[in-house]
N, C-alpha and C. Protein backbone atom coordinates (compact mmCIF):
# COMPACT_ATOMS: atom_id res chain seq x y z
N UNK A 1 -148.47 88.82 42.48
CA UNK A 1 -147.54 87.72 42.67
C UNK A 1 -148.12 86.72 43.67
N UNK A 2 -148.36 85.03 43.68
CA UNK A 2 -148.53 83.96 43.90
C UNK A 2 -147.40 84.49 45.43
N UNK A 3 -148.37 84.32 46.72
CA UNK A 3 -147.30 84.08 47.70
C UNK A 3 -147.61 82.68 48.50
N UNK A 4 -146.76 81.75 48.92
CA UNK A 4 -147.06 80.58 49.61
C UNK A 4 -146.68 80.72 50.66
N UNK A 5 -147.37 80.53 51.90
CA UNK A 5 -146.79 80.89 53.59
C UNK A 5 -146.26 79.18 53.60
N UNK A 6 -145.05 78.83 54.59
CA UNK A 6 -144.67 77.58 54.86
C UNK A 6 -144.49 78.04 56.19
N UNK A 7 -145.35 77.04 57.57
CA UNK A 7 -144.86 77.52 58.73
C UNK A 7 -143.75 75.79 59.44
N UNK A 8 -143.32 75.92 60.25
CA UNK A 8 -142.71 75.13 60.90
C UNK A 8 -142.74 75.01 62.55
N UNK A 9 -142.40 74.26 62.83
CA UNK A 9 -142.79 74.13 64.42
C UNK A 9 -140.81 74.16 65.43
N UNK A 10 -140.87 74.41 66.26
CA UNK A 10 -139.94 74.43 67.25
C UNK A 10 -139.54 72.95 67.75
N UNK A 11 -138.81 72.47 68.97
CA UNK A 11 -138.82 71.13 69.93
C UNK A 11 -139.97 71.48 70.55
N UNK A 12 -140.46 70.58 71.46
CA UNK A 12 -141.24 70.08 72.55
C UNK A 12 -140.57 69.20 73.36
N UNK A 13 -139.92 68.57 73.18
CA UNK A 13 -139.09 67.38 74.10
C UNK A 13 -137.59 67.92 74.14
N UNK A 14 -137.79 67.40 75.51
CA UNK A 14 -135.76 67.51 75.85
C UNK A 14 -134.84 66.97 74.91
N UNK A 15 -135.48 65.37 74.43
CA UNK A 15 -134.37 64.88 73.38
C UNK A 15 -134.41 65.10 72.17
N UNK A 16 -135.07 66.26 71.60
CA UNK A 16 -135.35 66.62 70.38
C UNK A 16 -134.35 67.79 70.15
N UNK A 17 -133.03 67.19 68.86
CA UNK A 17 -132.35 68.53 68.73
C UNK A 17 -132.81 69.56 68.15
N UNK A 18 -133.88 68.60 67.01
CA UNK A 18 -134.64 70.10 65.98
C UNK A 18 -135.91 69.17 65.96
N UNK A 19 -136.82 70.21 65.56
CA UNK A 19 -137.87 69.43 64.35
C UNK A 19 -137.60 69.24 63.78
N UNK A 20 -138.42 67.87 63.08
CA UNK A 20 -138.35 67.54 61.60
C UNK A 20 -138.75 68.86 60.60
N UNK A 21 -140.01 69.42 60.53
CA UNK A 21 -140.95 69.97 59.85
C UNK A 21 -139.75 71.20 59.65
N UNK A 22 -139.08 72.01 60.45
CA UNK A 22 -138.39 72.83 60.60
C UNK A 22 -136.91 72.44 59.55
N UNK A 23 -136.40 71.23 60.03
CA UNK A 23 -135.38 70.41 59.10
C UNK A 23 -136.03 70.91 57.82
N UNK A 24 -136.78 70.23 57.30
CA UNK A 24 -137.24 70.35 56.16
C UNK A 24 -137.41 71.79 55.46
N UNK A 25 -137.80 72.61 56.41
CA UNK A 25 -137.98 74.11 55.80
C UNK A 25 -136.57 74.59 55.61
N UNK A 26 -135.80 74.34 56.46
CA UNK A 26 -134.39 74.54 56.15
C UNK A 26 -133.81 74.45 54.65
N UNK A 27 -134.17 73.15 54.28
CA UNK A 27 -133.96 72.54 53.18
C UNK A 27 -134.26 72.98 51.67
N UNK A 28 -135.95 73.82 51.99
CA UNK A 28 -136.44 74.15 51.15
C UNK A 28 -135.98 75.06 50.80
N UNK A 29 -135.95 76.19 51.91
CA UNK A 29 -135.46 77.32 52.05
C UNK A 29 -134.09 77.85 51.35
N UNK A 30 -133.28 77.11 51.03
CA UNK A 30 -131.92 77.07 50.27
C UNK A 30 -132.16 77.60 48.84
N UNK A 31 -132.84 76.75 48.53
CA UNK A 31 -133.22 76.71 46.84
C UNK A 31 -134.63 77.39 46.81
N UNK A 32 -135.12 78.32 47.50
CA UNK A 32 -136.51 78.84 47.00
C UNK A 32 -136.79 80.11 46.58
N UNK A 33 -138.41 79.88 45.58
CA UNK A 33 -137.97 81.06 44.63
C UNK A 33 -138.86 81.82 45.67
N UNK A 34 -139.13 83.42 45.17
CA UNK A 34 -139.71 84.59 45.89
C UNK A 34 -140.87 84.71 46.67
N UNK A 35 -141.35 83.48 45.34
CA UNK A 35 -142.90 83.82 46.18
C UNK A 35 -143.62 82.70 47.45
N UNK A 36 -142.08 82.07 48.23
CA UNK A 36 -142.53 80.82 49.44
C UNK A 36 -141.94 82.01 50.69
N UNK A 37 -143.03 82.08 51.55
CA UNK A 37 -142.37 82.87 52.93
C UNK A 37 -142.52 82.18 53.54
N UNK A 38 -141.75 82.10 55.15
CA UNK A 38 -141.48 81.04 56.13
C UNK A 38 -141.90 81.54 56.99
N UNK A 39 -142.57 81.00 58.35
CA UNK A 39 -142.59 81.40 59.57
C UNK A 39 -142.14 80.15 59.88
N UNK A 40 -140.73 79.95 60.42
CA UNK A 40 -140.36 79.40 61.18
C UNK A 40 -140.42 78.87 62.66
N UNK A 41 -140.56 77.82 63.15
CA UNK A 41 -140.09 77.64 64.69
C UNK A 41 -141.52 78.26 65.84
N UNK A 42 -142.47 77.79 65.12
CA UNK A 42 -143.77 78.32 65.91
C UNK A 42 -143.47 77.36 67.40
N UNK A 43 -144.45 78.35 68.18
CA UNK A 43 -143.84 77.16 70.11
C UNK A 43 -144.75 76.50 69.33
N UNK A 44 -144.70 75.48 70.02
CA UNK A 44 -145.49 73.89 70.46
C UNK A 44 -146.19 74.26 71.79
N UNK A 45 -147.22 75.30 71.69
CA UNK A 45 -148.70 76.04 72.70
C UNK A 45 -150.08 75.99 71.66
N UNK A 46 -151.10 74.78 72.22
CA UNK A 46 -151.94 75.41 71.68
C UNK A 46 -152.50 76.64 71.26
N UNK A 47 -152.44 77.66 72.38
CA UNK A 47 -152.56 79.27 71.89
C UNK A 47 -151.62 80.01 71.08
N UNK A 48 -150.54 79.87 71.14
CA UNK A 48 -149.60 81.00 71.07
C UNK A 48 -148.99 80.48 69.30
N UNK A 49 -148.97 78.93 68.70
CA UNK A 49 -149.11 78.90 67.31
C UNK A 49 -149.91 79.25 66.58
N UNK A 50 -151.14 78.87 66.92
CA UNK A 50 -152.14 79.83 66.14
C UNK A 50 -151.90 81.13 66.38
N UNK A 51 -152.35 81.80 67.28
CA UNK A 51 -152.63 83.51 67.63
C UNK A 51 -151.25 83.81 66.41
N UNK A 52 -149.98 82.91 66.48
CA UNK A 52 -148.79 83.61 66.11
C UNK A 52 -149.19 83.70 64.45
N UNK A 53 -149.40 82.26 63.90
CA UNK A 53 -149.89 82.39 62.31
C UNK A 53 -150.80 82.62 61.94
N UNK A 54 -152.09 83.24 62.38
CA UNK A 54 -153.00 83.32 62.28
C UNK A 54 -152.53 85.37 62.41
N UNK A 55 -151.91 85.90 62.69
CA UNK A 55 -151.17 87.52 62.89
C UNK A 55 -150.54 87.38 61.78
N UNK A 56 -149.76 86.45 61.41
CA UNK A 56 -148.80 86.57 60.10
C UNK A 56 -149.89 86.50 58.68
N UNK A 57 -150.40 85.45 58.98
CA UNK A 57 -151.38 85.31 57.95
C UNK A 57 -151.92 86.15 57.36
N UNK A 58 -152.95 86.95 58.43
CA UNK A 58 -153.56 88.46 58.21
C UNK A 58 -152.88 89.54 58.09
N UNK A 59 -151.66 89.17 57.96
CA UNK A 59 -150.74 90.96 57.64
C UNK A 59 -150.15 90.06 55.79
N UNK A 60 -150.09 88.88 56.43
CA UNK A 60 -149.33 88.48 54.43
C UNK A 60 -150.00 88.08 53.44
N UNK A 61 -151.45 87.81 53.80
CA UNK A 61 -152.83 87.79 52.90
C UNK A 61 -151.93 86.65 51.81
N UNK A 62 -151.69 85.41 52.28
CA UNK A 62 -150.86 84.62 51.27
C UNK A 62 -152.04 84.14 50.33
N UNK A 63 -151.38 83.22 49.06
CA UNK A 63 -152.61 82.78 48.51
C UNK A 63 -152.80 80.90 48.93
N UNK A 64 -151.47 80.50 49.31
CA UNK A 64 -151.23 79.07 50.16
C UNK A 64 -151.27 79.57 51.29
N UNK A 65 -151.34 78.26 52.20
CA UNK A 65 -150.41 77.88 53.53
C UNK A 65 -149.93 76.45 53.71
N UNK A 66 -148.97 76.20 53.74
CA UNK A 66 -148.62 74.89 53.91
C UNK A 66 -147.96 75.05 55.81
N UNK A 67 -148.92 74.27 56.31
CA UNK A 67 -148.47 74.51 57.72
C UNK A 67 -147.81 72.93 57.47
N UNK A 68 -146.58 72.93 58.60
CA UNK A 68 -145.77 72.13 58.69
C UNK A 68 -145.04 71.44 60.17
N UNK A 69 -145.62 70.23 60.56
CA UNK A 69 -145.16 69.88 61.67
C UNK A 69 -144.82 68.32 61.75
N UNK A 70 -144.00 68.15 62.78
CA UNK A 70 -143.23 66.63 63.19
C UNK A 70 -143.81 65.71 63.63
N UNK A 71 -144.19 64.16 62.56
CA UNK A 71 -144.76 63.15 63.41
C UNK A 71 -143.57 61.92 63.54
N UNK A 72 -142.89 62.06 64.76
CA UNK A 72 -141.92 61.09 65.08
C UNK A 72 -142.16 59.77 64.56
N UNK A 73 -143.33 59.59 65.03
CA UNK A 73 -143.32 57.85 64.64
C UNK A 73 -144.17 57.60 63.14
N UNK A 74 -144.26 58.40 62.35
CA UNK A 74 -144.26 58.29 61.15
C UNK A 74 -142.86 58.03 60.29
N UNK A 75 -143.25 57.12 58.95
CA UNK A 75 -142.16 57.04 58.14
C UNK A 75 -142.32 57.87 56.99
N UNK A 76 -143.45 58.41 56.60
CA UNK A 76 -143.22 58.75 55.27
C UNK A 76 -144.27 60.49 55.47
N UNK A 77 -144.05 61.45 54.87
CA UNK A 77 -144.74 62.35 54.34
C UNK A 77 -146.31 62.72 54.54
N UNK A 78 -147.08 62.79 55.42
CA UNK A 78 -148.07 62.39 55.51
C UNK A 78 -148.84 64.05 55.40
N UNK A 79 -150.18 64.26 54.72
CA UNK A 79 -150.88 65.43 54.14
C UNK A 79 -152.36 65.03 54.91
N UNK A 80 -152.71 65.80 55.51
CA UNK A 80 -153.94 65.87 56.49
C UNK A 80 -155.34 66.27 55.51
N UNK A 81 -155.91 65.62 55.86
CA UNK A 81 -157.59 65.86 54.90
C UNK A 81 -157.86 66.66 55.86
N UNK A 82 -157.81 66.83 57.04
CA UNK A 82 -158.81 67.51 57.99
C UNK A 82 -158.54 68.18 59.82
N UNK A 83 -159.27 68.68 59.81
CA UNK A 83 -158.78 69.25 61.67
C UNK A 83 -159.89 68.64 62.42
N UNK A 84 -159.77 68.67 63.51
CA UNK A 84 -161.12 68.20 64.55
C UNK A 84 -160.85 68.49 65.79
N UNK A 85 -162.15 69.48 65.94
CA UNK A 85 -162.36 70.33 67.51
C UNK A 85 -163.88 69.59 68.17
N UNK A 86 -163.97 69.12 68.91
CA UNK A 86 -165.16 68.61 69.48
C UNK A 86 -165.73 68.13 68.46
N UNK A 87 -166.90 68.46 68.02
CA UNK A 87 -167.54 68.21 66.76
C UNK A 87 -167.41 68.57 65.85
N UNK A 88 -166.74 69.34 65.67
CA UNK A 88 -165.93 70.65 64.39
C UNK A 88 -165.45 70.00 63.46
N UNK A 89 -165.59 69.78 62.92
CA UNK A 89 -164.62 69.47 61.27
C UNK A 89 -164.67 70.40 59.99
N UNK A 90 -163.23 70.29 59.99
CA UNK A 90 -162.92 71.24 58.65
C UNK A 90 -162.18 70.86 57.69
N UNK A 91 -162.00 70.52 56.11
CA UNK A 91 -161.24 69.79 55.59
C UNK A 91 -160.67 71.09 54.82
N UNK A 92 -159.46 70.21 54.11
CA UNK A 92 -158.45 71.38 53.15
C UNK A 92 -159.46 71.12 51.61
N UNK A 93 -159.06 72.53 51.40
CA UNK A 93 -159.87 72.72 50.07
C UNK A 93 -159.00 71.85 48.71
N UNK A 94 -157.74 71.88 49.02
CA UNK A 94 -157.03 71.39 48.19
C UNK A 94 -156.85 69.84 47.58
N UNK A 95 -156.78 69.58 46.44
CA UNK A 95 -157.34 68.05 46.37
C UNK A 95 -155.82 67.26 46.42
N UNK A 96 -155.88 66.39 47.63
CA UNK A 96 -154.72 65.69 48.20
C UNK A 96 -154.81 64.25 47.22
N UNK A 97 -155.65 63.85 46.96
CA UNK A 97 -155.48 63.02 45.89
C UNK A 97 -154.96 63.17 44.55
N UNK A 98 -155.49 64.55 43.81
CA UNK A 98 -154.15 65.11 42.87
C UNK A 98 -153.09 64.78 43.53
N UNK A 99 -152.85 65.40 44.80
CA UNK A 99 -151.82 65.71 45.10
C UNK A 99 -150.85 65.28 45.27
N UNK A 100 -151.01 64.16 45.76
CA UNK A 100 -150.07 62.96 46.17
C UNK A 100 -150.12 61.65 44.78
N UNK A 101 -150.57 61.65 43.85
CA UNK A 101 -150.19 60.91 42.70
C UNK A 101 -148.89 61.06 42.61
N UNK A 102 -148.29 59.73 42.15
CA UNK A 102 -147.13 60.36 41.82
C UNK A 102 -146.06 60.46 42.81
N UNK A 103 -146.28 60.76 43.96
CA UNK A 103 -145.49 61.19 45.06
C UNK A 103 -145.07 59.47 45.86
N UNK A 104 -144.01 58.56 46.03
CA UNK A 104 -143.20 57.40 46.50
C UNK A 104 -143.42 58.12 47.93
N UNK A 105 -143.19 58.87 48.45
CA UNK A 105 -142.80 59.32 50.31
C UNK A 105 -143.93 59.76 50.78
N UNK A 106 -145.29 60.05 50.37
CA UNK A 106 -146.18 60.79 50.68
C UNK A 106 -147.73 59.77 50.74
N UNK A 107 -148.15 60.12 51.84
CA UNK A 107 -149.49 59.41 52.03
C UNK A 107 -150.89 60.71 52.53
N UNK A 108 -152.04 60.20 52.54
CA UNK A 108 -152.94 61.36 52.61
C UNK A 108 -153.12 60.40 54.38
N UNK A 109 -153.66 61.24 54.99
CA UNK A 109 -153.63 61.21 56.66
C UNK A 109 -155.23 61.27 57.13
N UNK A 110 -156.11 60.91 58.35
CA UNK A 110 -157.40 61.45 58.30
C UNK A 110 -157.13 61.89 59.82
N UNK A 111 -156.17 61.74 60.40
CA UNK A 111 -155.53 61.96 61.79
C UNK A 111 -154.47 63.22 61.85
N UNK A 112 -154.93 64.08 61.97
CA UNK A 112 -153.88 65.27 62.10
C UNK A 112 -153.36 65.19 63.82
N UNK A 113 -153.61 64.10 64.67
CA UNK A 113 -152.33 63.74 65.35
C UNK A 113 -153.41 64.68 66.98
N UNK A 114 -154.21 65.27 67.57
CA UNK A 114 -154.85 65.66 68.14
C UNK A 114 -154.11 66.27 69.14
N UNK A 115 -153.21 67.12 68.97
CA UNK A 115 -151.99 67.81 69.21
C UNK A 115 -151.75 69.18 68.63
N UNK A 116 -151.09 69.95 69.08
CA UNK A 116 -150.59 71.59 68.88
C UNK A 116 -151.15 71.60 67.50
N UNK A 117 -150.51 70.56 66.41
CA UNK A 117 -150.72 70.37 64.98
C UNK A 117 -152.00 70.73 64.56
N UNK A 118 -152.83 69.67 65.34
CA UNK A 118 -153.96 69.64 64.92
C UNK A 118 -154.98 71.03 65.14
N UNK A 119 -154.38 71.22 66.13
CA UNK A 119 -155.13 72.69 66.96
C UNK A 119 -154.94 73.84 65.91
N UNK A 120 -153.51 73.79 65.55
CA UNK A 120 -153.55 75.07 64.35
C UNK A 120 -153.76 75.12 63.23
N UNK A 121 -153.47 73.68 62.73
CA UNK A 121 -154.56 73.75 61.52
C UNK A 121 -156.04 73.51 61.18
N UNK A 122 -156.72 73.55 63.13
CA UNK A 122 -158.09 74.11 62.92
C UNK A 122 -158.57 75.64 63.25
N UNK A 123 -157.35 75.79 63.79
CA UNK A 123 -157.63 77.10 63.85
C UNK A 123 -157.27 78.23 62.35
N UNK A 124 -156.24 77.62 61.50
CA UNK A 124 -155.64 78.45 60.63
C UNK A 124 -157.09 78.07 59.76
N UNK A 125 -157.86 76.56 59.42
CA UNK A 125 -159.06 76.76 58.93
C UNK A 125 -160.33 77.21 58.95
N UNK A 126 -160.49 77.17 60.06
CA UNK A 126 -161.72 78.17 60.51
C UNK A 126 -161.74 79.50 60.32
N UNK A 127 -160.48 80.21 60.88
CA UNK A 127 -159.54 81.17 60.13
C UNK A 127 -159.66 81.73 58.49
N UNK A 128 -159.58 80.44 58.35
CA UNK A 128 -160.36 81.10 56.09
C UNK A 128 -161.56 80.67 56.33
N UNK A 129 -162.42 79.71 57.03
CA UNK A 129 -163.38 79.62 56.39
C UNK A 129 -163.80 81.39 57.23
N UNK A 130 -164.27 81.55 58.39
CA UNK A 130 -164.99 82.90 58.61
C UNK A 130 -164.71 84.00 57.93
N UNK A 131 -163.46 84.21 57.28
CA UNK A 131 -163.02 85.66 56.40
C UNK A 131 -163.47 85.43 55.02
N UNK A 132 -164.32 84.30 54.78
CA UNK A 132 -164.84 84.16 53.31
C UNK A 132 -163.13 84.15 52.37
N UNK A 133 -161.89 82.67 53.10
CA UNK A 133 -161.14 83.24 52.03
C UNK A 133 -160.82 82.04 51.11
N UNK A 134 -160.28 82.41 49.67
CA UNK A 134 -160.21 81.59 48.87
C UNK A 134 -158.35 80.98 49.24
N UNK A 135 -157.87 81.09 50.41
CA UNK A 135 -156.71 81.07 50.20
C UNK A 135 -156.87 79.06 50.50
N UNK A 136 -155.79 78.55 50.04
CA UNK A 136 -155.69 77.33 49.90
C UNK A 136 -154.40 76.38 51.36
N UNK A 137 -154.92 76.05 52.32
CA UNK A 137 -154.59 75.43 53.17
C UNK A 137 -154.04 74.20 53.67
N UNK A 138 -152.95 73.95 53.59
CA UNK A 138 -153.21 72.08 54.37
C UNK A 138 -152.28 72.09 55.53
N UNK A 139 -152.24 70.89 55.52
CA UNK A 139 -151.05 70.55 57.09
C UNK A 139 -150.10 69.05 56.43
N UNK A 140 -148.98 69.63 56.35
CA UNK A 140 -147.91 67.85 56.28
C UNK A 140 -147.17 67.99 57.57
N UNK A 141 -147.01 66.92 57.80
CA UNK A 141 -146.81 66.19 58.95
C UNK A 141 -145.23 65.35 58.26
N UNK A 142 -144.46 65.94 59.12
CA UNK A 142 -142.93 65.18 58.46
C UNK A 142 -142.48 64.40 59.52
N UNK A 143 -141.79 63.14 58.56
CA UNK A 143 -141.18 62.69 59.91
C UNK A 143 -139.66 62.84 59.89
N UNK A 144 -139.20 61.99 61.02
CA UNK A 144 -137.96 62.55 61.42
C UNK A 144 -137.06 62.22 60.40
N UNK A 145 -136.37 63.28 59.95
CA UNK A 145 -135.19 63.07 58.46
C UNK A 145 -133.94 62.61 58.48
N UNK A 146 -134.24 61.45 58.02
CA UNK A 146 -132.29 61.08 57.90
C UNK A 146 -131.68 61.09 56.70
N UNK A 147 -130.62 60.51 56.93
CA UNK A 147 -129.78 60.49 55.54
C UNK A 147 -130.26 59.43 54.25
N UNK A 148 -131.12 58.39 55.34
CA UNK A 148 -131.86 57.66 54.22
C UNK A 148 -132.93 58.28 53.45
N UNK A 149 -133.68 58.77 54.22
CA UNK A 149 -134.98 59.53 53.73
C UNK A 149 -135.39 61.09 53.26
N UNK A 150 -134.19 61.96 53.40
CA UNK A 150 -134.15 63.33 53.51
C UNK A 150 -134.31 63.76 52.41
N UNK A 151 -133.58 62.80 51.00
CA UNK A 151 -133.79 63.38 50.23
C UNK A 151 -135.10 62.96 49.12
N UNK A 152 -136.08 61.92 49.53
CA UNK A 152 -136.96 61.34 49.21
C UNK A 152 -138.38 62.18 49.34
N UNK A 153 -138.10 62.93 50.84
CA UNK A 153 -138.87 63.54 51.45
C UNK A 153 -138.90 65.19 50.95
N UNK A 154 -137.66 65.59 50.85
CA UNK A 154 -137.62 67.04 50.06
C UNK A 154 -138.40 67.15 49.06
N UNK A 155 -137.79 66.07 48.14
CA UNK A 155 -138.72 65.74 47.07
C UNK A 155 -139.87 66.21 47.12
N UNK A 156 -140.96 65.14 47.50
CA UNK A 156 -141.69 64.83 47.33
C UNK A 156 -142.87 66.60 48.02
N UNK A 157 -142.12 67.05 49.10
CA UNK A 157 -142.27 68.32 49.17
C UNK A 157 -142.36 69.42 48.57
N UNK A 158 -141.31 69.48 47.40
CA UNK A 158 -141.01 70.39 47.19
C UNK A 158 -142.49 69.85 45.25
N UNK A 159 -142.57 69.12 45.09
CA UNK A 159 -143.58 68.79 45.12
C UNK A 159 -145.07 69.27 44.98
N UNK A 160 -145.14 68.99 46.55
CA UNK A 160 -146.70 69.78 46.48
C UNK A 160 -146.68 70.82 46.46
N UNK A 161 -144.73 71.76 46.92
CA UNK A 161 -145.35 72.93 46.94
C UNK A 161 -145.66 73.41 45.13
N UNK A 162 -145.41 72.59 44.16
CA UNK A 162 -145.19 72.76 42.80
C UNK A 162 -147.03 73.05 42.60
N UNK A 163 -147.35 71.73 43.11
CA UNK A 163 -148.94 71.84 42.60
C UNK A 163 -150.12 72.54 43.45
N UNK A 164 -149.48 72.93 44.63
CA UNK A 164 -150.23 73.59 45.42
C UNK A 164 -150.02 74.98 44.42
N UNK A 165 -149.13 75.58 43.97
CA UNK A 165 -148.98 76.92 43.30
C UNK A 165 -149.49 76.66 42.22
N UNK A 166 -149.17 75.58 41.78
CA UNK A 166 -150.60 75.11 39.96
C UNK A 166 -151.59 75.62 40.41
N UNK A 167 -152.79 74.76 41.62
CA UNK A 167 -154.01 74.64 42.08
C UNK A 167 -154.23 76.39 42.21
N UNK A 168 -153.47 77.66 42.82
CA UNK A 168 -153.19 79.04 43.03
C UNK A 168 -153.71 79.27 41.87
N UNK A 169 -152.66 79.23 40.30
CA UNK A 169 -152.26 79.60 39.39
C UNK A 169 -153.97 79.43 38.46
N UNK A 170 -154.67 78.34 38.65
CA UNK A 170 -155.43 77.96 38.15
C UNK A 170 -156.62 78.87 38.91
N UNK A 171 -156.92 78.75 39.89
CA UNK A 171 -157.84 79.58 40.60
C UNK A 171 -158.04 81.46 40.47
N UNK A 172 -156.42 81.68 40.21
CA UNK A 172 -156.35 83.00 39.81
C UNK A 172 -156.93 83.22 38.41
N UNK A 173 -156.43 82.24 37.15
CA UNK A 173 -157.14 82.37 35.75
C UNK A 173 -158.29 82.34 36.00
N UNK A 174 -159.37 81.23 36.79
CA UNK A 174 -160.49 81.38 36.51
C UNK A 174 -161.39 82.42 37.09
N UNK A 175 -160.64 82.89 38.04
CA UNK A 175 -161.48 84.52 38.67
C UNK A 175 -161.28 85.01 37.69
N UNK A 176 -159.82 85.82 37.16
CA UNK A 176 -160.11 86.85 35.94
C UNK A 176 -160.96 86.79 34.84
N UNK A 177 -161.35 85.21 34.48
CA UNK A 177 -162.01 84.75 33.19
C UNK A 177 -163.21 85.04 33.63
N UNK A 178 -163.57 84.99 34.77
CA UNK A 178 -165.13 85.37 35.82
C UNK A 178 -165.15 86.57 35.95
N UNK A 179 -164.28 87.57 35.84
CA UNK A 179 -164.07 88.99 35.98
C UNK A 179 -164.76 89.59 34.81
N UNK A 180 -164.26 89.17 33.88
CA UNK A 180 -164.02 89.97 32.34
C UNK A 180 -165.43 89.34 31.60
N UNK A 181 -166.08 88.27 32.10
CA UNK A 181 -166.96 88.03 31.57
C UNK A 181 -168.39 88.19 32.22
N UNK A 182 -167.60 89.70 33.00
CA UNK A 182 -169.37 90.32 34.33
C UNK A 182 -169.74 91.72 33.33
């Protein structure tokens, strides 16, 4: 069975009642089928989000991750090409240009925001790349949800998580077809 990890982030600020990214998992979370698991409400600590999904990860061997965090002063949906540690760069295997066709609320990002965000989704990538894994990674970046935009934004979410499980679905056929023909 196809499992998709969705993580979410906690506040950081006093005037923050929720996250966005968290809002949104809420949302998803209502209507979702078996195979999306949540880690909810990661701190906002460079150390302690990673160490935390990066433990979940390795006990739930998912075949996604859609890590998920809040960019206030964004308006629309935004999907990260990449992480950056000093000189480090690591991009998502997943093709965000499929991805976002199609998608009105959603833009591709080259700034994962150089923040907690960014930190764990270089750490959750480095993370597959050293374990040799084929699992499929990105980072969206939500912004803050209102009544204008909430349901534009679900959308368009619920979404990638459609073709992120295609991109799975497809990768699984072509191993077995690579299997059976050793």
């Amino acid at each position: 069975m196809t499992q998709i990890l969705l993580t979410s982030f906690t506040t950081w600020k006093a005037h923050q009642r929720s996250n966005a990214s968290d809002d949104l998992l809420i949302e998803i979370q209502k209507n979702s089928s078996s195979d999306l698991v949540f880690l909810r409400q990661l701190p906002v600590d460079f150390r302690l989000a990673p160490e935390q999904a990066i433990a979940h990860i390795n006990k739930l061997q998912p075949d996604a991750i859609i890590l998920c965090g809040m960019a206030e002063s964004r308006q629309k949906l935004t999907v990260e090409s990449r992480a950056i540690a000093g000189e480090t760069i690591f991009h998502t295997k997943v093709d965000l240009e499929k991805l976002v066709k199609g998608l009105e609320f959603t833009e591709i990002s080259q700034d994962a925001g150089q923040f907690v965000c960014e930190a764990l989704y270089f750490a959750t990538l480095k993370h597959l790349q050293e374990a040799s894994s084929d699992c499929l990674c990105m980072f969206v970046h939500v912004p803050i949800l209102t009544p204008a935009n909430s349901q534009l934004v679900t959308q368009d979410f619920q979404a990638m998580i459609e073709s992120v499980r295609g991109e799975v679905c497809q990768a699984k056929a072509k191993a077995d077809i690579l299997k059976h023909h050793r």
